[in-house]
Protein backbone atom coordinates (compact mmCIF):
# COMPACT_ATOMS: atom_id res chain seq x y z
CA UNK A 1 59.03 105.76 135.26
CA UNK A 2 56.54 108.94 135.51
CA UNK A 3 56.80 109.00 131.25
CA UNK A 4 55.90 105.58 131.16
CA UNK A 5 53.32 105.75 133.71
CA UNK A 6 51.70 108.97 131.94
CA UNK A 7 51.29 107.56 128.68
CA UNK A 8 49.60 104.52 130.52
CA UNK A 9 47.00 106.86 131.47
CA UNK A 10 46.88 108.45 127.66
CA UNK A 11 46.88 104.77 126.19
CA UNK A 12 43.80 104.10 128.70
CA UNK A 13 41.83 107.07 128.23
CA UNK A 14 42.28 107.15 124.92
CA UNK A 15 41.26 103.03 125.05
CA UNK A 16 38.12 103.55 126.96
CA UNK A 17 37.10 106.71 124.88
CA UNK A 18 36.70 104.36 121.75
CA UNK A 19 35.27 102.08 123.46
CA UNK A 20 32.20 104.36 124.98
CA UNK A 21 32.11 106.15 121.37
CA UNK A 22 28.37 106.10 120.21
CA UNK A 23 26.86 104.22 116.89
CA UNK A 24 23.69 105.15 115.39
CA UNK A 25 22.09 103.59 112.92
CA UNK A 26 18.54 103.90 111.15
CA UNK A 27 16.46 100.66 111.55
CA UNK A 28 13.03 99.54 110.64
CA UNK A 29 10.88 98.54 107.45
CA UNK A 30 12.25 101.36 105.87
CA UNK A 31 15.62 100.42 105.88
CA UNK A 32 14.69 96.32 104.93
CA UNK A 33 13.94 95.30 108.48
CA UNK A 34 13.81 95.96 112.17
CA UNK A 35 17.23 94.97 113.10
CA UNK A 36 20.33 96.07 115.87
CA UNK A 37 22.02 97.06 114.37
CA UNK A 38 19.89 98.71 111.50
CA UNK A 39 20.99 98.31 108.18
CA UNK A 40 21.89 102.13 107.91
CA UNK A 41 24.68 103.14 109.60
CA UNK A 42 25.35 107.00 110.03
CA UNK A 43 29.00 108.49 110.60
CA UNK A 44 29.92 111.05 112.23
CA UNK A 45 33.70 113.10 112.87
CA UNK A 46 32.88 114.21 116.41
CA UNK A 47 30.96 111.94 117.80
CA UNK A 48 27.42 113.65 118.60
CA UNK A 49 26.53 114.73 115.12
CA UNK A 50 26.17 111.98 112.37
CA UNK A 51 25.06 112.03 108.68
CA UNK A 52 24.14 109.80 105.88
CA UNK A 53 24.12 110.50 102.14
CA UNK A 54 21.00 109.10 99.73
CA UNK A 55 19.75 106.46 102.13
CA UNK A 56 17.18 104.63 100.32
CA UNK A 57 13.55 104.61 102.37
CA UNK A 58 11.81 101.41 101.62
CA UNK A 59 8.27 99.95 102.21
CA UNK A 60 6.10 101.55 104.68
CA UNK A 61 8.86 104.25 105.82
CA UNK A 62 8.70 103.61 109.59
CA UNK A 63 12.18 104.05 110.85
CA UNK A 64 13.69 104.79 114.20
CA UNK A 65 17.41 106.06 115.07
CA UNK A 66 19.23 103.58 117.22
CA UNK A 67 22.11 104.32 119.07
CA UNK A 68 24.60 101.63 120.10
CA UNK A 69 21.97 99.26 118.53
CA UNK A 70 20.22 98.99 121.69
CA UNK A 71 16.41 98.65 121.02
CA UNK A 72 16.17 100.54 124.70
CA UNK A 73 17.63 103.84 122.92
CA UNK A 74 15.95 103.61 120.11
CA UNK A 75 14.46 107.42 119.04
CA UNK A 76 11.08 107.58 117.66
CA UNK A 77 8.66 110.51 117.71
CA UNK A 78 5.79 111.47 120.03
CA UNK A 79 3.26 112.30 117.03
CA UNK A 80 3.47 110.22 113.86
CA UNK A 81 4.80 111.20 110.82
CA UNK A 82 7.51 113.00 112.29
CA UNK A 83 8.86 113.62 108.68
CA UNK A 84 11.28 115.26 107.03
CA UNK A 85 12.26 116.72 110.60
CA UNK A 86 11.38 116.09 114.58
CA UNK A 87 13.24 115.29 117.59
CA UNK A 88 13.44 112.07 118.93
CA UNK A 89 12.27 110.50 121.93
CA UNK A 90 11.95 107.71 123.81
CA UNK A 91 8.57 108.30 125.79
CA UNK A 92 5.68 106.81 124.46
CA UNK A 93 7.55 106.79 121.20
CA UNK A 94 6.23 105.79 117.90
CA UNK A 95 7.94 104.91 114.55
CA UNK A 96 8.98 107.66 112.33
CA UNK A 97 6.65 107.62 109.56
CA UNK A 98 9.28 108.55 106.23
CA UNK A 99 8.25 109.62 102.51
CA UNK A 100 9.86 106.48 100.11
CA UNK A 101 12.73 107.57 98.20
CA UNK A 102 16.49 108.52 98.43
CA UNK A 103 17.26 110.94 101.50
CA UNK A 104 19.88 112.92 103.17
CA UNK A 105 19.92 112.76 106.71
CA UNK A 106 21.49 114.37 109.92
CA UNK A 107 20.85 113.21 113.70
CA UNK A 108 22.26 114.94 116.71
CA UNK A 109 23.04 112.75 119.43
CA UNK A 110 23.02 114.96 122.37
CA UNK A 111 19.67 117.02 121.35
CA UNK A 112 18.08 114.26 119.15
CA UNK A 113 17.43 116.31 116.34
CA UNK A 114 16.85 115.24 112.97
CA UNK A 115 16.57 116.33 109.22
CA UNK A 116 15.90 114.45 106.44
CA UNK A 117 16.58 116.54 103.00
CA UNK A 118 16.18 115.25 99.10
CA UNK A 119 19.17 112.90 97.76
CA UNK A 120 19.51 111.36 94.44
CA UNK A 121 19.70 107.80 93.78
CA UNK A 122 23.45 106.77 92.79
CA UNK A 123 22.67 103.41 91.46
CA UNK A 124 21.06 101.81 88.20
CA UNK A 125 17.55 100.88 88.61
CA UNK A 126 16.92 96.80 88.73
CA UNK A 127 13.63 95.46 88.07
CA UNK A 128 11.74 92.08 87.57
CA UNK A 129 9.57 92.39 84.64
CA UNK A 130 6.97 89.88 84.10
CA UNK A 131 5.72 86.33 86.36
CA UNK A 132 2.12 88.33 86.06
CA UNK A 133 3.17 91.59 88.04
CA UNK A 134 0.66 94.11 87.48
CA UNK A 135 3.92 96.83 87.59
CA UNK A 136 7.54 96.27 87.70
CA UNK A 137 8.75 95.21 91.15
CA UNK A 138 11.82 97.29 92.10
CA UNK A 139 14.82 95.92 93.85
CA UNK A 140 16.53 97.52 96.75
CA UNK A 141 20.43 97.75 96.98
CA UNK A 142 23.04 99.68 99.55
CA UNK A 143 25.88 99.62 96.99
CA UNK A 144 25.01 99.11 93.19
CA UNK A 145 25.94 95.91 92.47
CA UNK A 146 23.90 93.57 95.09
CA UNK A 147 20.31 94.24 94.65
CA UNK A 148 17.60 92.22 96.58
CA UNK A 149 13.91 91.99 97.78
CA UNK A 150 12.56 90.56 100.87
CA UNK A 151 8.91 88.40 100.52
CA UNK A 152 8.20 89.04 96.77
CA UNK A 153 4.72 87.50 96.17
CA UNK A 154 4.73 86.35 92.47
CA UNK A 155 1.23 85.29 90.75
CA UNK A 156 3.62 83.16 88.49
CA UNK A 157 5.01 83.46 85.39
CA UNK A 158 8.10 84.70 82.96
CA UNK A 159 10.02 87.08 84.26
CA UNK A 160 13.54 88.47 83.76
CA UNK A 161 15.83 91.21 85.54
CA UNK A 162 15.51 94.75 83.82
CA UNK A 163 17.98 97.71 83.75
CA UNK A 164 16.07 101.03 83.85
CA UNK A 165 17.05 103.64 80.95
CA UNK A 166 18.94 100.69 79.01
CA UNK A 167 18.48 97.44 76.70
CA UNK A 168 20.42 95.09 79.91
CA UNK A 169 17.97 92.19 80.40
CA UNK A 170 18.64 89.09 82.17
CA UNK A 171 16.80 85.82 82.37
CA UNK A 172 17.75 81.59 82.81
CA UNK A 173 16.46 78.80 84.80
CA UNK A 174 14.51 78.63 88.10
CA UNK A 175 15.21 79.04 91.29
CA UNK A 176 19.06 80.58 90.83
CA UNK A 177 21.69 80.29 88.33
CA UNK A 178 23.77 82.85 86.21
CA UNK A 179 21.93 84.92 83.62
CA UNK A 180 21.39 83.43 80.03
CA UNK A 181 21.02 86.03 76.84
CA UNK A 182 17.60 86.73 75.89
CA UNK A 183 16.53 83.78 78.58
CA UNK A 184 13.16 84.31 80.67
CA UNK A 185 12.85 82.85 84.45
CA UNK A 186 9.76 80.58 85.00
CA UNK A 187 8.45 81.77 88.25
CA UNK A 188 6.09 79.95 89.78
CA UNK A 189 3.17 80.73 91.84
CA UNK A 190 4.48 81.84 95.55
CA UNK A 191 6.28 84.19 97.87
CA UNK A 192 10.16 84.37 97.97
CA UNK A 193 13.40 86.43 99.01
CA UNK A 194 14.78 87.47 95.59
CA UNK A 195 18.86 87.98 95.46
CA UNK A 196 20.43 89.52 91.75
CA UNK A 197 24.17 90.15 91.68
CA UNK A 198 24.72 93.27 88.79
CA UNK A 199 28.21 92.20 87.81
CA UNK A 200 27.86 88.51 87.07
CA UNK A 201 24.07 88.47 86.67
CA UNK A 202 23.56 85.62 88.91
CA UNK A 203 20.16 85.50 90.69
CA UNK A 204 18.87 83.40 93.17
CA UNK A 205 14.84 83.11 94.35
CA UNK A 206 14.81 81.93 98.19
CA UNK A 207 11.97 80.25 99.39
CA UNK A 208 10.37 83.19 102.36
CA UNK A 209 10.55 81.30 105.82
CA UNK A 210 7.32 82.05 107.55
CA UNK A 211 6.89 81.13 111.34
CA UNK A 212 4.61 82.00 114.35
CA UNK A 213 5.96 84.03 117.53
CA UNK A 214 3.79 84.07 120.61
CA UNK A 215 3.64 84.06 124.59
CA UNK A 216 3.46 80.08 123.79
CA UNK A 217 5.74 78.06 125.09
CA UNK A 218 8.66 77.55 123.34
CA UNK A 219 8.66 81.41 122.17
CA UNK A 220 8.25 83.54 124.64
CA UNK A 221 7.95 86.43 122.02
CA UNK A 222 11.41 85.17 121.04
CA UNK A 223 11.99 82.71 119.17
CA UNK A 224 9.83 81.49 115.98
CA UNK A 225 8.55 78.14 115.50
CA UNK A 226 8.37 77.72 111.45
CA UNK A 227 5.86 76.52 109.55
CA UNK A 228 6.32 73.69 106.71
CA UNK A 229 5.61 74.34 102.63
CA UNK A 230 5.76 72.35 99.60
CA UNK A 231 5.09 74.92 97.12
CA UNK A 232 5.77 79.07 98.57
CA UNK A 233 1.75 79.28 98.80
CA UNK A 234 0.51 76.69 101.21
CA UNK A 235 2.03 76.63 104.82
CA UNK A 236 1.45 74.21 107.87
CA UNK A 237 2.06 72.35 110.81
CA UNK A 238 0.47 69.79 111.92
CA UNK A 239 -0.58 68.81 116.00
CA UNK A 240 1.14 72.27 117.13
CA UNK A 241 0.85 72.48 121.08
CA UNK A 242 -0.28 75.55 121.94
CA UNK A 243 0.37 76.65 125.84
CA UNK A 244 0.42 79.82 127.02
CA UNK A 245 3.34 80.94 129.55
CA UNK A 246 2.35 81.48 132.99
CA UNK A 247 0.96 83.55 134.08
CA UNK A 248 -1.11 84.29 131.13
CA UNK A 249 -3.89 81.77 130.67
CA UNK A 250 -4.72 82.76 126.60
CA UNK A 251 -2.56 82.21 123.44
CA UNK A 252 -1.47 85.52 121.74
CA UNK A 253 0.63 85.03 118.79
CA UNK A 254 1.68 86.83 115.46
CA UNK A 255 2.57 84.96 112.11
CA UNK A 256 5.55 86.97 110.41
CA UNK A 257 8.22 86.59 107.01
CA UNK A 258 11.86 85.54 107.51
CA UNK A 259 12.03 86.16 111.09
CA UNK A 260 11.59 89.49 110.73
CA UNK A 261 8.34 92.12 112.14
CA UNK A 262 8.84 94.32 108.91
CA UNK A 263 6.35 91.72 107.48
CA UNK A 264 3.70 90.92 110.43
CA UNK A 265 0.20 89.40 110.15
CA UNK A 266 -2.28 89.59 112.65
CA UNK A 267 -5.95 90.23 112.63
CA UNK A 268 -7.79 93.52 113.05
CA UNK A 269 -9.45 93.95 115.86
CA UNK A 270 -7.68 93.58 119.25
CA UNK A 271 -8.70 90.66 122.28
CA UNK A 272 -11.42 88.99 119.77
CA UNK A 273 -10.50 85.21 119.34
CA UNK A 274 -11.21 83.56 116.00
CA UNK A 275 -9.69 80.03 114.88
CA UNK A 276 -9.66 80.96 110.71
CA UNK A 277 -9.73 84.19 109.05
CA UNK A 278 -7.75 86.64 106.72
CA UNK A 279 -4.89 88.46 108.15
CA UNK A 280 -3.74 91.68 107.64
CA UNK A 281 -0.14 93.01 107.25
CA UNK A 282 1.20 96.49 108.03
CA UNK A 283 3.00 96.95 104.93
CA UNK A 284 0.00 97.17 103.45
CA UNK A 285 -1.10 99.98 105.56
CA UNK A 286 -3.34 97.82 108.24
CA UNK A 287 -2.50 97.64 111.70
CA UNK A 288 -2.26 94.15 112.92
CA UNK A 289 -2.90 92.90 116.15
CA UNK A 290 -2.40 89.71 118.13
CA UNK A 291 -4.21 86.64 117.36
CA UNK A 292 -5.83 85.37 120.20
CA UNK A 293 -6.85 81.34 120.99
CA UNK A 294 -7.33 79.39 123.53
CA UNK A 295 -5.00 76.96 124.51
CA UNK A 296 -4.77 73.53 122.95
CA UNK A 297 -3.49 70.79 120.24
CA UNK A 298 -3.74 72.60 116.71
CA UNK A 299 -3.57 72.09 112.69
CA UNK A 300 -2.13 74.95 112.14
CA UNK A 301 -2.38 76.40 108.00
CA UNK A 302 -1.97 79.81 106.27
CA UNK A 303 -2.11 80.80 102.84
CA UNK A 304 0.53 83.59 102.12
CA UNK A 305 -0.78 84.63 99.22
CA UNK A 306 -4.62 85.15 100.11
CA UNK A 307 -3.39 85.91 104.12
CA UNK A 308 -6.17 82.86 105.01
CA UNK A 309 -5.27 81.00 108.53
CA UNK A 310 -6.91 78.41 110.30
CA UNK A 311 -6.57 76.49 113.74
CA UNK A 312 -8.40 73.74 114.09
CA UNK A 313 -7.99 72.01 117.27
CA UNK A 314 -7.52 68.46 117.93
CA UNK A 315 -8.58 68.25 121.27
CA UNK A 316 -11.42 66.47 122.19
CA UNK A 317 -12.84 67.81 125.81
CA UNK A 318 -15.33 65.62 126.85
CA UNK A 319 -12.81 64.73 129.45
CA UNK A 320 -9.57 66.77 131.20
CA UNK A 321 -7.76 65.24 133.59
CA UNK A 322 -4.45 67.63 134.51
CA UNK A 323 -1.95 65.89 136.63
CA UNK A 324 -3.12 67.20 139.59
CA UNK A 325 -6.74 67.93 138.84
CA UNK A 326 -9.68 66.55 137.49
CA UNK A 327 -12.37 68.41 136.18
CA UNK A 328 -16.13 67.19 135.45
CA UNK A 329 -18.42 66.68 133.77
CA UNK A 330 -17.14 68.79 130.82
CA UNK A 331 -18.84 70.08 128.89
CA UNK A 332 -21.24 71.12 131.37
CA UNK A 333 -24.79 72.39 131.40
CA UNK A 334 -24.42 73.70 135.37
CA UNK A 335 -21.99 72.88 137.37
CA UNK A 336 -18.31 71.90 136.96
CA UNK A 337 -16.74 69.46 139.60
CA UNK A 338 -13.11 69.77 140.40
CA UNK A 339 -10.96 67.02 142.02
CA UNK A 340 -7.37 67.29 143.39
CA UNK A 341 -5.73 64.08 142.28
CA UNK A 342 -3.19 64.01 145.15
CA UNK A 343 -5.55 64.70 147.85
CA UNK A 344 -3.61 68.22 148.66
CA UNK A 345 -6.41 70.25 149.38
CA UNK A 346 -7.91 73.28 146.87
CA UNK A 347 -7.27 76.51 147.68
CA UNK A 348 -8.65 78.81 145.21
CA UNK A 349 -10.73 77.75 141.41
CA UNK A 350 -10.47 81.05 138.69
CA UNK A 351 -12.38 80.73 136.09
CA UNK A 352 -11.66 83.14 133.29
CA UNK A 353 -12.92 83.80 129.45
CA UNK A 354 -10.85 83.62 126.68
CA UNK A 355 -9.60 86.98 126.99
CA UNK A 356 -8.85 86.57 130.34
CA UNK A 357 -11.36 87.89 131.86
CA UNK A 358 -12.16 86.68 135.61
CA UNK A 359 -15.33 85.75 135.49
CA UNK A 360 -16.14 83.58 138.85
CA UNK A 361 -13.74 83.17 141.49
CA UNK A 362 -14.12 80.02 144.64
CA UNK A 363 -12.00 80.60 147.63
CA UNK A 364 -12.05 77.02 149.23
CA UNK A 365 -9.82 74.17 151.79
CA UNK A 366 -11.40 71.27 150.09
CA UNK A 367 -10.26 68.28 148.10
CA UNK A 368 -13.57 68.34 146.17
CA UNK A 369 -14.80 71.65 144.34
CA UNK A 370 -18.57 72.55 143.36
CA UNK A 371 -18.51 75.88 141.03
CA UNK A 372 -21.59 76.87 139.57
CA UNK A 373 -21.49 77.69 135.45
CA UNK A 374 -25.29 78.28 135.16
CA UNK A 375 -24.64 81.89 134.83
CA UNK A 376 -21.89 81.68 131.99
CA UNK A 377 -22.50 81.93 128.57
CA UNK A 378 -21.88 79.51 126.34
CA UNK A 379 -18.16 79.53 125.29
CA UNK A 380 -14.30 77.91 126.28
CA UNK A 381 -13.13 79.24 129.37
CA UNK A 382 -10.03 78.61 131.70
CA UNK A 383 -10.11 77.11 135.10
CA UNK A 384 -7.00 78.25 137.46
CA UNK A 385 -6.79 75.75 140.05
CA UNK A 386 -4.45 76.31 143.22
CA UNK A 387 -3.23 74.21 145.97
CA UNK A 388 -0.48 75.41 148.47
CA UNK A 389 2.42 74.23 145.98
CA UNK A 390 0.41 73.60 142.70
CA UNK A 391 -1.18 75.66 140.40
CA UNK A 392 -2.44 74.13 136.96
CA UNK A 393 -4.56 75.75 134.25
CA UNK A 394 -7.36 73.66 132.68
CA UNK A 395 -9.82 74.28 129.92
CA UNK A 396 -13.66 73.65 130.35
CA UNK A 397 -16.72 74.19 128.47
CA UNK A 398 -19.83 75.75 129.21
CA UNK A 399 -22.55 74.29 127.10
């Protein structure tokens, strides 16, 4: 009974040992995306120190080391680049800035350390040639034989698939298909997800999903609400509602590829609301920041080739009646008149800009609410209006 009782206790230690064993991984736009797990996973014999051999670095290099792909211990460094070498940390971390090309790498669990040392690249070299590319686009691949690349903007085009440092071409019909000899693929205009299988030589061009992902309801900063295309250039949606999640009384929203922040747009300057523009994406080296808007019914449209976006709102707000409060007149030139519509008495009336900034507060006990505007400038604003068990959010206008 004791022998079968002590290997019990081996069988469960042993059990829960594997179970608590760490992962790490590498994850972020230079591995193809910011994912949990990333797509680089390290190994390791004893459990605290792992290593990887010729990990490809892709796109802008910003990495981070996750361990048991938990975006909570997820290592970055205190001072950007933090390259070839740095420990990792999670205070006031930022990415890991990493030179593109094949790498060695090392990462010490218990200390964080990290080294990244020259590698080779193991695999043949595929290209696309061609569809007006100024220079050969390069594909990425983690074993040789499936090569891809994410949101591939094409000016349109013949193209084909090219072997580096050989005569192996391949080429057919468009959007997927296996290879034909001495073929050329007709790429249109557009951006997509490109897919090439070495082996066979079939190919496939995906159409890139692009979506918005906001403190809107109905994200959350969570899930994406896609946009519609016809052609991989032009993308829309039409009579979007737009509502902020309480408590936050402004829209703030990114537009991003495939579900995925390793190709984010956003505009360039921080808490300045504009309705059309040109967006910028980090790839590309800018720094892009929320879009900001006020709530309401939108067209929404962006151009993912030129980065162009517009809102234009569909809201006409002459007139705003909530379901528990009515506002007027509005537009105003003075003074804005607020009405509870189920005679519950008004507590408090907010009004704040559309960066949400409070800019005139009313503390009140009054079914009938007199706040003078003559001191705002011109401009959208938001009206907060609270009762003892009500609190709705209304935009007026200050003429």
């Amino acid at each position: 009974m004791k022998t079968k009782l002590h290997y019990l206790i081996i069988a469960l230690l042993f059990g829960f040992g594997m179970i608590a064993q760490t992962t790490v991984s590498i994850t972020g736009t230079g591995t193809g995306g910011w994912t949990q797990p990333g797509a680089v996973a390290l190994t390791s014999t004893d459990g605290e120190n792992f290593t990887g051999t010729n990990i490809e670095i892709v796109g802008n290099g910003e990495i981070k080391f996750s361990e048991n792909a938990n975006w909570g211990t997820s290592y970055g460094v205190a001072t950007q680049p933090g390259f070839p070498s740095g420990v990792g940390t999670l205070t006031a971390a930022s990415n890991i800035v990493a030179t593109l090309g094949f790498w060695n790498v090392t990462y010490n669990t218990t200390s964080k350390a990290y080294s990244f040392t020259a590698g080779v690249n193991p695999y043949a070299v595929i290209k696309i040639t061609g569809a007006g590319l100024v220079t050969d686009m390069q594909l990425q691949t983690a074993n040789g034989d499936l090569y891809f690349k994410k949101s591939a903007t094409f000016p349109g085009g013949n193209a084909k698939f090219i072997q580096d440092g050989t005569v192996n071409q391949w080429g057919g019909a468009f959007p997927d298909g296996p290879s034909v000899s001495a073929a050329l693929i007709p790429i249109p205009v557009g951006t997509f997800n490109v897919y090439f299988t070495k082996s066979t030589g079939e190919y496939l061009f995906e159409s890139t999903v692009i979506s918005m992902m906001g403190n809107f309801v109905g994200s959350g900063w969570g899930t994406d609400v896609d946009l519609q295309t016809t052609d991989n250039v032009n993308f829309t949606l039409s009579g979007w509602v737009g509502t902020p999640q309480s408590p936050d009384i402004v829209l703030h929203m990114k537009i991003r590829d495939n579900h995925d922040w390793s190709y984010q747009f956003g505009v360039p300057l921080a808490n300045v609301s504009e309705i059309s523009g040109t967006l910028i994406n980090k790839l590309n080296g800018g720094d892009p920041k929320d879009m900001t808007l006020p709530a309401g019914t939108y067209d929404v449209a962006f151009n993912r080739s030129t980065l162009v976006y517009s809102f234009t709102s569909l809201l006409a707000s002459k007139s705003f009646i909530a379901n528990n409060f009515k506002v007027f007149p509005n537009p105003t030139n003075s003074n804005w008149n607020f009405i509870s519509n189920t005679n519950k008495k008004i507590n408090t009336v907010q009004v704040s800009d559309i960066l949400g900034k409070v800019v005139l507060t009313r503390m009140t006990s009054s079914n009938d609410v007199n706040i003078d505007a003559s001191s705002l400038l011109r401009g959208v604003y938001f009206a907060k209006i609270a009762s003892d068990d009500t609190v709705q959010t209304i935009k007026v206008v200050k003429n």
